[in-house]
N, C-alpha and C. Protein backbone atom coordinates (compact mmCIF):
# COMPACT_ATOMS: atom_id res chain seq x y z
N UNK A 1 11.88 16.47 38.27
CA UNK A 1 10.55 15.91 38.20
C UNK A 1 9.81 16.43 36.97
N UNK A 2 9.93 17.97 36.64
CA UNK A 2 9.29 18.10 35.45
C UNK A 2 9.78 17.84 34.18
N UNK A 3 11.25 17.56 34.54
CA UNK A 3 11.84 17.14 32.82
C UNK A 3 11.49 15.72 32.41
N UNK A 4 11.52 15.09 34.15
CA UNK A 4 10.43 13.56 33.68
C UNK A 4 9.31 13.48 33.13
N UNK A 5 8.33 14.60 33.90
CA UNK A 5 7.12 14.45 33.09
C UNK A 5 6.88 15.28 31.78
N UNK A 6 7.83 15.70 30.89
CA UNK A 6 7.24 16.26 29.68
C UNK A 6 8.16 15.32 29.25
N UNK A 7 9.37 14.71 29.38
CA UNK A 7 9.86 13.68 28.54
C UNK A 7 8.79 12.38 28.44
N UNK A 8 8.11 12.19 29.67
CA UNK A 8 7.05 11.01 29.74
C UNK A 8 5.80 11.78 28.45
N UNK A 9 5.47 12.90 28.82
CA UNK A 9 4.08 13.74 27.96
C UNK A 9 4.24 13.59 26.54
N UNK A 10 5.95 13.84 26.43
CA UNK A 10 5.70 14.13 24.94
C UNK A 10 6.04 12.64 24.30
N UNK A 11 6.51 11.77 25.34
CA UNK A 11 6.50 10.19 24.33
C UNK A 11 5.11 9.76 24.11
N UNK A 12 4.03 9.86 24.84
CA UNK A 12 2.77 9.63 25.04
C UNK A 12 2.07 10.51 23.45
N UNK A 13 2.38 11.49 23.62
CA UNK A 13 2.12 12.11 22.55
C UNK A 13 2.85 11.51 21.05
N UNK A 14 3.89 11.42 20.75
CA UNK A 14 4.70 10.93 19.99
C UNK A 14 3.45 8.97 19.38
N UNK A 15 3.44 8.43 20.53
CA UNK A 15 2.47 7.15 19.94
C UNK A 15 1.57 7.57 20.08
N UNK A 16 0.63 8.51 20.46
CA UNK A 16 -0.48 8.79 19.75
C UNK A 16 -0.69 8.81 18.30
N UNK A 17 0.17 9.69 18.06
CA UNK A 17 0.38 10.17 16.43
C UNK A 17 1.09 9.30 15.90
N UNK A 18 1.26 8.32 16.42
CA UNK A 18 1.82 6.64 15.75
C UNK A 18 0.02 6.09 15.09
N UNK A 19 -0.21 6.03 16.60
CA UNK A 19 -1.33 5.69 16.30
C UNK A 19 -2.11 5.71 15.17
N UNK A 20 -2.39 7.31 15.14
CA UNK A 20 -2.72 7.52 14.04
C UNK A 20 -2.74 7.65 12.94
N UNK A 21 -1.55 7.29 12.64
CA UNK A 21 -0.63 7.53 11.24
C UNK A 21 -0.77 5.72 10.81
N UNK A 22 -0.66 4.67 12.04
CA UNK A 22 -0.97 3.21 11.25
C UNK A 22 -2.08 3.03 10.34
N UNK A 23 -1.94 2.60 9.67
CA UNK A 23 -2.85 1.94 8.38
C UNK A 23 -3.06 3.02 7.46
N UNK A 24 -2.82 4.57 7.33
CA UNK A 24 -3.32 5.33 6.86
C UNK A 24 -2.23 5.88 5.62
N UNK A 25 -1.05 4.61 5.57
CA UNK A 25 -0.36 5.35 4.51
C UNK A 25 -0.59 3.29 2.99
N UNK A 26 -0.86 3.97 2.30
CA UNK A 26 -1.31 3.05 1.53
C UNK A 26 -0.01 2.37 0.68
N UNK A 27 -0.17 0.91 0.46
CA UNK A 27 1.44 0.56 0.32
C UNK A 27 1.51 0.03 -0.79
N UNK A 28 2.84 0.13 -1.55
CA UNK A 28 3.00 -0.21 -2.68
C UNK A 28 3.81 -1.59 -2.99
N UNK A 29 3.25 -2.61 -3.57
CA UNK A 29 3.51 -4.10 -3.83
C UNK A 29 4.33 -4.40 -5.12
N UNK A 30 5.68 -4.49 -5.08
CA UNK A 30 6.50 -4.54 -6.17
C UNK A 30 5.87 -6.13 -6.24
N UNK A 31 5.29 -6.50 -7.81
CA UNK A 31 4.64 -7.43 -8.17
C UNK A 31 6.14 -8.55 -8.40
N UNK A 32 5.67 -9.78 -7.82
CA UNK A 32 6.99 -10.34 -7.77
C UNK A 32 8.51 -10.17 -7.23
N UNK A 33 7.96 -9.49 -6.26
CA UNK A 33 9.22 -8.77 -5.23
C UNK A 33 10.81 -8.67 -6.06
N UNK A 34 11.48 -9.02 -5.34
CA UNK A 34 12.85 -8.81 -6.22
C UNK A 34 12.92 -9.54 -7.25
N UNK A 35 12.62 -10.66 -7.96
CA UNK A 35 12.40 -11.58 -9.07
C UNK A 35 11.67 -10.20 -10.13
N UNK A 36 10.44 -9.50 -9.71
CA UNK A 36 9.79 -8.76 -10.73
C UNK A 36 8.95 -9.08 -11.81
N UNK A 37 8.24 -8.67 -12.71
CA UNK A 37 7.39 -8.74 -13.59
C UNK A 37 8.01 -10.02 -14.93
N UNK A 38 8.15 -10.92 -14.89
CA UNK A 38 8.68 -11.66 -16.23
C UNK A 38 8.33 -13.28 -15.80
N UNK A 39 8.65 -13.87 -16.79
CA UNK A 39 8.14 -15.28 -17.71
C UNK A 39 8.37 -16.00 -15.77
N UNK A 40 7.76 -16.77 -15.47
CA UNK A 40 8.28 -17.34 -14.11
C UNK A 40 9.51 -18.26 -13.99
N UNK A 41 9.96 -18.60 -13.29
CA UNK A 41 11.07 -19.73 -13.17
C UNK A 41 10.52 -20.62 -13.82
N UNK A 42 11.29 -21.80 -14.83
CA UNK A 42 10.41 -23.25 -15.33
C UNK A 42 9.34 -22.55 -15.08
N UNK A 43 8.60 -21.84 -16.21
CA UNK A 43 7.29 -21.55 -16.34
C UNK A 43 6.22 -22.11 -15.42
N UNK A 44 6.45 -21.55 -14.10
CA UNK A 44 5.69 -22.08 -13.37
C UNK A 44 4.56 -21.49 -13.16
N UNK A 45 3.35 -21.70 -13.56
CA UNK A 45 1.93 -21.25 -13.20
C UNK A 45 1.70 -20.51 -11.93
N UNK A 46 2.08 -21.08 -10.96
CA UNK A 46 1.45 -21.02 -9.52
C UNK A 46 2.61 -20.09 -8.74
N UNK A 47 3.85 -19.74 -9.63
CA UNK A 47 4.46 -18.49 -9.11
C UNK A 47 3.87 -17.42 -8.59
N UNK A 48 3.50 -16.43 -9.78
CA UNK A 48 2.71 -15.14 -9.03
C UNK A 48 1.31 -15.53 -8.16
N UNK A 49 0.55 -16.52 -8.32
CA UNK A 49 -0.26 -17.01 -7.55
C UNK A 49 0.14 -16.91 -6.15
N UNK A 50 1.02 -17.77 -6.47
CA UNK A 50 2.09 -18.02 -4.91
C UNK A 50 2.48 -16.58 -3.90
N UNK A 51 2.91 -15.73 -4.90
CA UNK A 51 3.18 -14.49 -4.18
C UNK A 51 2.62 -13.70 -3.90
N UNK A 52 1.16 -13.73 -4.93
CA UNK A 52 0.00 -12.72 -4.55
C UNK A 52 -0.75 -12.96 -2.94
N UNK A 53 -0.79 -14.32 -2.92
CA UNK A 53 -1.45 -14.94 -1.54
C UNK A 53 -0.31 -14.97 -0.31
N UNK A 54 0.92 -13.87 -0.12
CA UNK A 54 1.42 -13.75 0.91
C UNK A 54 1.14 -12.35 1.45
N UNK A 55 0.02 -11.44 0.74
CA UNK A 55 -0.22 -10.54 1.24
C UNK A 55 -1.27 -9.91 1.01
N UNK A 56 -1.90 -8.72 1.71
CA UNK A 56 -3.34 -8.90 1.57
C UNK A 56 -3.40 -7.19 1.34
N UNK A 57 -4.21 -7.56 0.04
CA UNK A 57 -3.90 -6.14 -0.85
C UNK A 57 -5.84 -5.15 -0.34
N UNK A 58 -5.26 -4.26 -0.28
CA UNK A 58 -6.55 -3.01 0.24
C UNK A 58 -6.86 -2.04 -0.56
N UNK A 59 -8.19 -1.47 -0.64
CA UNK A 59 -8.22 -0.39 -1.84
C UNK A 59 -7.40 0.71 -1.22
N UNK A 60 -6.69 1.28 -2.30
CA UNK A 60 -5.40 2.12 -1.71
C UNK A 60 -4.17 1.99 -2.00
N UNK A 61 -3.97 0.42 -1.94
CA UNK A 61 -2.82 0.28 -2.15
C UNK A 61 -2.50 0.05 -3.64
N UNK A 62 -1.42 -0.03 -4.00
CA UNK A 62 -0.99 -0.12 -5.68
C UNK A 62 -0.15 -1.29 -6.17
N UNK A 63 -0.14 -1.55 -7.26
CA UNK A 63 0.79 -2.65 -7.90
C UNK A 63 1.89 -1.91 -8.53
N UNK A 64 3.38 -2.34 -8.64
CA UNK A 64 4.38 -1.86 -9.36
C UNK A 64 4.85 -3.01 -10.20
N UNK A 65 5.04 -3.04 -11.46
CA UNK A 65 5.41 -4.09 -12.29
C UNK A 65 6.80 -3.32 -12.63
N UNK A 66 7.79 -3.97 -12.61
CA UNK A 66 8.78 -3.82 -12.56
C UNK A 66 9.66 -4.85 -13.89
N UNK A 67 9.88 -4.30 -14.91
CA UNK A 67 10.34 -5.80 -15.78
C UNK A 67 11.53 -5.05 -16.60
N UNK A 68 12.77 -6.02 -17.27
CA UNK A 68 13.28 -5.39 -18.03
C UNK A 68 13.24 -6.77 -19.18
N UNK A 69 13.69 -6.17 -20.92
CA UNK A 69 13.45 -7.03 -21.74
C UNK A 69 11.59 -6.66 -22.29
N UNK A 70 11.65 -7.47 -23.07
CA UNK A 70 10.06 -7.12 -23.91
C UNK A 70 8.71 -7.73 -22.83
N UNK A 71 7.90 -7.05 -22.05
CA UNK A 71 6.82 -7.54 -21.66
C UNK A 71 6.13 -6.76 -21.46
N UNK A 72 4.61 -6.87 -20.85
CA UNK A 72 3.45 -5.89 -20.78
C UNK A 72 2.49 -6.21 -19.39
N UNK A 73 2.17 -5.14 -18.77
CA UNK A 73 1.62 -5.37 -17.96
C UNK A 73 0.06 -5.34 -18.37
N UNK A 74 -1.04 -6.29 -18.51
CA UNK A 74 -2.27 -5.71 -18.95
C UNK A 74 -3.58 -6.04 -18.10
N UNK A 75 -4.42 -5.17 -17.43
CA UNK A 75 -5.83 -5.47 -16.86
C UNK A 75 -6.16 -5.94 -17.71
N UNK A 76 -6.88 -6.94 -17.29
CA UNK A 76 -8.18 -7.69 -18.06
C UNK A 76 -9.52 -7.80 -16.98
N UNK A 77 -10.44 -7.32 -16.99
CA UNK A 77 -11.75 -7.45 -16.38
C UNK A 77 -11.91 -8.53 -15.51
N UNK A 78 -12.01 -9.81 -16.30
CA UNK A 78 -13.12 -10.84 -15.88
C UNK A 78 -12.23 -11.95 -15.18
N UNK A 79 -12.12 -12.84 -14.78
CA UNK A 79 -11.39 -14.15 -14.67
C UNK A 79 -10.80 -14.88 -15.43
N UNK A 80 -12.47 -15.37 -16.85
CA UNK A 80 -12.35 -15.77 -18.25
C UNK A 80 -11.03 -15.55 -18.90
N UNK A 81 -11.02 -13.96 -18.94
CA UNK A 81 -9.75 -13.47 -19.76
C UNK A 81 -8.71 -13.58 -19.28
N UNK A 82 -8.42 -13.81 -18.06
CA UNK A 82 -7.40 -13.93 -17.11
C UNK A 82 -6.60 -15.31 -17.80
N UNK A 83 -7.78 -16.44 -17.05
CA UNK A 83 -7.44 -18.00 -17.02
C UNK A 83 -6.85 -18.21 -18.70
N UNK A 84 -7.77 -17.70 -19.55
CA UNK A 84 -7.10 -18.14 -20.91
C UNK A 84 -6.27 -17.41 -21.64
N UNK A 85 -6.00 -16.30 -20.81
CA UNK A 85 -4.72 -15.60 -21.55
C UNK A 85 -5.41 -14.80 -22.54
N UNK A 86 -5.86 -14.44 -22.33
CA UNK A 86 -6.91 -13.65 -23.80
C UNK A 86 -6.46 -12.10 -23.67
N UNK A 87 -5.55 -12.23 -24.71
CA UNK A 87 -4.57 -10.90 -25.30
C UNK A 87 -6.03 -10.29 -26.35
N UNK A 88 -7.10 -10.14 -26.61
CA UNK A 88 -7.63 -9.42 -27.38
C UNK A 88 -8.91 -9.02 -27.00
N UNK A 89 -8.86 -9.27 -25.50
CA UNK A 89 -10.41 -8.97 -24.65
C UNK A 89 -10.54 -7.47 -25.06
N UNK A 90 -11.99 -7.25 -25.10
CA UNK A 90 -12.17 -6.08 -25.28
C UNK A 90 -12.48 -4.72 -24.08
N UNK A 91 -12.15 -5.56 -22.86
CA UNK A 91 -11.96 -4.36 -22.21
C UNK A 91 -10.51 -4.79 -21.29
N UNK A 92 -9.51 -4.16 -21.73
CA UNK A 92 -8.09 -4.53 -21.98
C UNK A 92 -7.53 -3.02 -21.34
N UNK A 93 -6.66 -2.80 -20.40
CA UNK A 93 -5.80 -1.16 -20.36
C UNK A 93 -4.30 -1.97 -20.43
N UNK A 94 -3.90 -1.70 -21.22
CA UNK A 94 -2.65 -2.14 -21.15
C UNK A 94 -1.39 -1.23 -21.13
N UNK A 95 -0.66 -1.73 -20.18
CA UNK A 95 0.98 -0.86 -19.54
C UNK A 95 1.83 -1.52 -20.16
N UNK A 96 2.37 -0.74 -20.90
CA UNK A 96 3.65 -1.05 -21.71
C UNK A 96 5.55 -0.41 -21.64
N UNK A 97 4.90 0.51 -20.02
CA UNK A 97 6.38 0.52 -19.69
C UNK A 97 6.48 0.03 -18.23
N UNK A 98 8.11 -0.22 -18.26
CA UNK A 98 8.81 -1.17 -17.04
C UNK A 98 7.91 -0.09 -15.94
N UNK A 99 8.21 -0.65 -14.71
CA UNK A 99 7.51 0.77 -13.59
C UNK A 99 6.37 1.14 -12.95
N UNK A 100 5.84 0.42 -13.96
CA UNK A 100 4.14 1.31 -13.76
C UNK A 100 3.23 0.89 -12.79
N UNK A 101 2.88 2.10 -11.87
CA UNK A 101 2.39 1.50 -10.67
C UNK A 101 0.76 2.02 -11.02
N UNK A 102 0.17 1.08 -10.43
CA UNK A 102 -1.11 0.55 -10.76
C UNK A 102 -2.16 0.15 -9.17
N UNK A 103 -2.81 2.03 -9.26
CA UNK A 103 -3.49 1.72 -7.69
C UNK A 103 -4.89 0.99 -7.85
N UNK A 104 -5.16 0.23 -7.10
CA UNK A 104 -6.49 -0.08 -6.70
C UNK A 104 -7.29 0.70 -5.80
N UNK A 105 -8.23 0.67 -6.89
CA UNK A 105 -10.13 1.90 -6.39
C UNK A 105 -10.86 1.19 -5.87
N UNK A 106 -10.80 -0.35 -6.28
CA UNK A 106 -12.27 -0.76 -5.84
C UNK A 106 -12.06 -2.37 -5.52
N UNK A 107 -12.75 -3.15 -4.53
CA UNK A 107 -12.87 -4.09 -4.25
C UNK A 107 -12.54 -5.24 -5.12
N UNK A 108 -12.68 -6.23 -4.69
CA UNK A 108 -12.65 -7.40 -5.69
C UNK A 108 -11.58 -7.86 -6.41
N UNK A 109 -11.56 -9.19 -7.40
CA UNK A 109 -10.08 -9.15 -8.44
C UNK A 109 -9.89 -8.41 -9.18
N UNK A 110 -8.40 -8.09 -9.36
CA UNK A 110 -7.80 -7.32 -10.02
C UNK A 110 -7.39 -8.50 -11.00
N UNK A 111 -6.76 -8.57 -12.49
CA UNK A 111 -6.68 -9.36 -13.45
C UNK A 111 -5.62 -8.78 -13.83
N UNK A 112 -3.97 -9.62 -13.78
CA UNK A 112 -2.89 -8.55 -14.99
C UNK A 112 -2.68 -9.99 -15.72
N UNK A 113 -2.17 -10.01 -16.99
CA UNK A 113 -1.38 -10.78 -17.68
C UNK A 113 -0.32 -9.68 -18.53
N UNK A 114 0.56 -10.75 -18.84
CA UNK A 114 1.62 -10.14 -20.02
C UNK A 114 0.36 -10.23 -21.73
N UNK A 115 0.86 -9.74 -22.40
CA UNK A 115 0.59 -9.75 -23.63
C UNK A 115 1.43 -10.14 -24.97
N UNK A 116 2.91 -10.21 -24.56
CA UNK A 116 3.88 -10.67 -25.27
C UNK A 116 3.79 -12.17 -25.41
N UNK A 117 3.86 -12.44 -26.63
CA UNK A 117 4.11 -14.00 -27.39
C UNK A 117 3.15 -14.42 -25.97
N UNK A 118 3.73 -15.58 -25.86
CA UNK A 118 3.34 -16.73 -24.70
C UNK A 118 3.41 -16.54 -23.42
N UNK A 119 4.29 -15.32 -23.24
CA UNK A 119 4.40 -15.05 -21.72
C UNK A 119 3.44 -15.42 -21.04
N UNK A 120 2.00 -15.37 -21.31
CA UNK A 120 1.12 -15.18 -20.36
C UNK A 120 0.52 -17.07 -20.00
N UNK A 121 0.57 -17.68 -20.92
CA UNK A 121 0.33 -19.34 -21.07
C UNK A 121 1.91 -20.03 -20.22
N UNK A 122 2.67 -19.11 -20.40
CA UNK A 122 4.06 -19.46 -19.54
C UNK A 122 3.83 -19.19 -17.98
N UNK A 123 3.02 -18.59 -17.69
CA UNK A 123 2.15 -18.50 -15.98
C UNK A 123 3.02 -16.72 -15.26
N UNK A 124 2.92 -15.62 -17.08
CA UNK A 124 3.09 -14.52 -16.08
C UNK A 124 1.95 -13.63 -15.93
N UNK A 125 1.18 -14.25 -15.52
CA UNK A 125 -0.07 -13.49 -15.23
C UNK A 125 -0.44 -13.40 -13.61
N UNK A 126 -1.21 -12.39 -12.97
CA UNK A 126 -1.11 -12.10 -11.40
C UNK A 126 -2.86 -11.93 -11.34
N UNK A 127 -3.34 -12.53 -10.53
CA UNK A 127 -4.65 -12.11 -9.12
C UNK A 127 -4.63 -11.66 -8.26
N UNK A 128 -4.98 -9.91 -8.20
CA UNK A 128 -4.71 -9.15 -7.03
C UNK A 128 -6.54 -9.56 -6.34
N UNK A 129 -6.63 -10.03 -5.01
CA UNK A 129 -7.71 -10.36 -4.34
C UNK A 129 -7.86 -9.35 -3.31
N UNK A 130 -8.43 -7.74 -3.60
CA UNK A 130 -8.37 -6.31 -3.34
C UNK A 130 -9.59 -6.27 -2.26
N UNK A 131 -9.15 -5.84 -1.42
CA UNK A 131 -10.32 -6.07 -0.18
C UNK A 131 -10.40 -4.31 0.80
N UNK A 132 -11.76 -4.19 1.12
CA UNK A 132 -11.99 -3.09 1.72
C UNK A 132 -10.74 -2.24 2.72
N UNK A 133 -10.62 -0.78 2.70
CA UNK A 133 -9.59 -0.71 3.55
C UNK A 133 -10.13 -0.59 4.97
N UNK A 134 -9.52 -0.80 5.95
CA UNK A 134 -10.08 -0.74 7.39
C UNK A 134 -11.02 0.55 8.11
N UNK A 135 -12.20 0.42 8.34
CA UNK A 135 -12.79 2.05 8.93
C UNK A 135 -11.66 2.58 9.17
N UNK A 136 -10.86 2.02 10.21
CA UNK A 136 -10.35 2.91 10.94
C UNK A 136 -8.95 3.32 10.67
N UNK A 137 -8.70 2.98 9.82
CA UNK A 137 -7.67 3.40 8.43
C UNK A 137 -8.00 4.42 7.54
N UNK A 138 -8.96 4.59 7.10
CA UNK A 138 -9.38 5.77 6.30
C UNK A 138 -8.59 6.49 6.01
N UNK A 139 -7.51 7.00 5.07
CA UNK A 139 -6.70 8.05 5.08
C UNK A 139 -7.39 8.79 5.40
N UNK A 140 -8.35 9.49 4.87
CA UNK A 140 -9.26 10.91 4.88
C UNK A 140 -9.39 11.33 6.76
N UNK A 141 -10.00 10.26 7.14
CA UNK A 141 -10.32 10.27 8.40
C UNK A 141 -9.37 10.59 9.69
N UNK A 142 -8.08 9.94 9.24
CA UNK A 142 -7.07 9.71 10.36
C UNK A 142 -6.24 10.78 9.69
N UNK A 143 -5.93 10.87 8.84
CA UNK A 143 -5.61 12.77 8.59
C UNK A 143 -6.12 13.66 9.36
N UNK A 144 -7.32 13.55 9.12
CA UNK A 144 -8.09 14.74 9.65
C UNK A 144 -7.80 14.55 11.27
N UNK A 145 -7.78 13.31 11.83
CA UNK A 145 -8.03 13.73 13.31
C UNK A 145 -6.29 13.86 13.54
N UNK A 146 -5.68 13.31 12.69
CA UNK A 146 -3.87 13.30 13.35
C UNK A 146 -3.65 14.94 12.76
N UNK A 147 -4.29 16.03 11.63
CA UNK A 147 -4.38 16.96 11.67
C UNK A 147 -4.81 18.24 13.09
N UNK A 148 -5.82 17.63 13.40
CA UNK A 148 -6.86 17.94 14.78
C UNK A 148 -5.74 18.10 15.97
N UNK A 149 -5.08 17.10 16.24
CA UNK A 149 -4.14 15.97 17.15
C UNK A 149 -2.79 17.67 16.80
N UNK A 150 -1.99 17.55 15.82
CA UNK A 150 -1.04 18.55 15.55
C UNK A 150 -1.27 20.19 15.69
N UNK A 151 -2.69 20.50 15.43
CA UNK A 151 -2.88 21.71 15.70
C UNK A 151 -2.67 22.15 17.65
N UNK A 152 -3.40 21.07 18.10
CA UNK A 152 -3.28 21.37 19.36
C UNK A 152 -1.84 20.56 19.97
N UNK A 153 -1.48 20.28 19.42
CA UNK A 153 0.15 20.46 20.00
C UNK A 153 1.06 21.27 20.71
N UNK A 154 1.01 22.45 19.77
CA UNK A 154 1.69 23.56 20.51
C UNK A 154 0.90 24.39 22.08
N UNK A 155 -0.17 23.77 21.93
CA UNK A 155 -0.96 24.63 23.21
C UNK A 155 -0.48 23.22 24.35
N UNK A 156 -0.45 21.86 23.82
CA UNK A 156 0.18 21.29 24.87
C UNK A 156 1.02 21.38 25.40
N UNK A 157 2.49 21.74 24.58
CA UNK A 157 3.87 21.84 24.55
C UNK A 157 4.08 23.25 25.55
N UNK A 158 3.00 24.44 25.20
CA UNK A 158 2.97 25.19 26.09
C UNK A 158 2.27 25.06 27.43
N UNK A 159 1.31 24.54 27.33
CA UNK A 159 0.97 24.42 29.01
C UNK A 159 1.74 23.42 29.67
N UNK A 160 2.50 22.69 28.76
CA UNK A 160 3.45 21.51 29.94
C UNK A 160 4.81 22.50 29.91
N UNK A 161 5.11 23.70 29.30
CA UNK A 161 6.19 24.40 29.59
C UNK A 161 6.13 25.58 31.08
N UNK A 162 4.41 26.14 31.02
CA UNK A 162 4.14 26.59 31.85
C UNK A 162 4.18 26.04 32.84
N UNK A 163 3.91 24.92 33.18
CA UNK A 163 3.81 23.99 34.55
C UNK A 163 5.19 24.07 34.85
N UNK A 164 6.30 23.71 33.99
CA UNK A 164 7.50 23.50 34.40
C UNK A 164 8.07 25.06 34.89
N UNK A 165 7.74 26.02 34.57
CA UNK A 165 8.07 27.25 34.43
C UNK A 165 7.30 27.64 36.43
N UNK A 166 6.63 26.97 36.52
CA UNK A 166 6.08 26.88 37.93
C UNK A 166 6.37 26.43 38.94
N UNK A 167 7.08 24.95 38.24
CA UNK A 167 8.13 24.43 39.32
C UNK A 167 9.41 24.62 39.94
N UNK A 168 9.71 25.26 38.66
CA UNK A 168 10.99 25.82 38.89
C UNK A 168 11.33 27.02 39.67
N UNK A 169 9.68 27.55 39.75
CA UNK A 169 9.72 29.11 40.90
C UNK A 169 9.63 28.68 42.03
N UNK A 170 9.15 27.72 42.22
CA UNK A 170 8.47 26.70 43.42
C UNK A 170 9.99 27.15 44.35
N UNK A 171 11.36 26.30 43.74
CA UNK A 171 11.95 26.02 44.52
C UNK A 171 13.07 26.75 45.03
């Protein structure tokens, strides 16, 4: 009976700290999944479009551009610079190696294009549409209490050892 109930205690315990651990690890979006960072199939516009809108990006999480061959990953601010490809905007950070993962701080669109030749008029440019992360996601927050949650662990693990340590005199 008591090896049932600490095998039952400690699964209970075990999804707690599931619990708490969901939403709180921030995830990283290989841009263009296995295809990756480059010119689209038949230069298709509405590629990375296409792939950006199968998932729903949170501050926290990051972009990985992944490319091999000559290309560039580059923020551009506004939309403007986005839509027309504008390789000479003046507020420009541009990534120029394969790899580079690229977290989001703050709400709102994110803007990448290539900067090489035409790439970017060839439709390899991406709209990250970066949205608040969940209260109750908070890394900070759900650390702290799945921290809270682990300290008192061992005083559980011991008073459900003591109980058993009771039953076993019992009989």
């Amino acid at each position: 009976m008591a090896d049932h109930r600490f095998s039952l205690s400690l699964i209970v315990l075990l999804m707690v700290a599931m619990a708490f651990l969901k939403g709180a690890i921030a995830a990283d979006y290989e841009v263009g999944d296995d295809y990756g960072w480059d010119v689209p199939p038949s230069n298709s516009s509405e590629y990375y479009p296409s792939w950006a809108n199968r998932y729903e990006f949170k501050v926290g999480d990051s972009a990985v551009f992944n490319w091999t061959g000559n290309h560039t990953a580059a923020h551009v601010t506004n939309q403007a610079d986005y839509d027309n490809c504008n390789t000479n905007a003046t507020e420009i950070t541009l990534y120029a190696e394969a790899g580079v993962r690229v977290p989001f701080t703050t709400e709102g669109f994110h803007y990448f294009i290539c900067t090489v030749g035409t790439h970017c008029e060839q439709g390899q440019k991406v709209a990250f549409n970066v949205i608040a992360a969940d209260e109750s996601s908070a890394p900070r927050a759900t650390l702290f209490s799945l921290s809270m949650f682990l300290s008192a662990l061992p005083i559980i693990i011991q008073e459900m050892s003591f109980a058993e340590t009771i039953v076993y005199a019992e009989r």
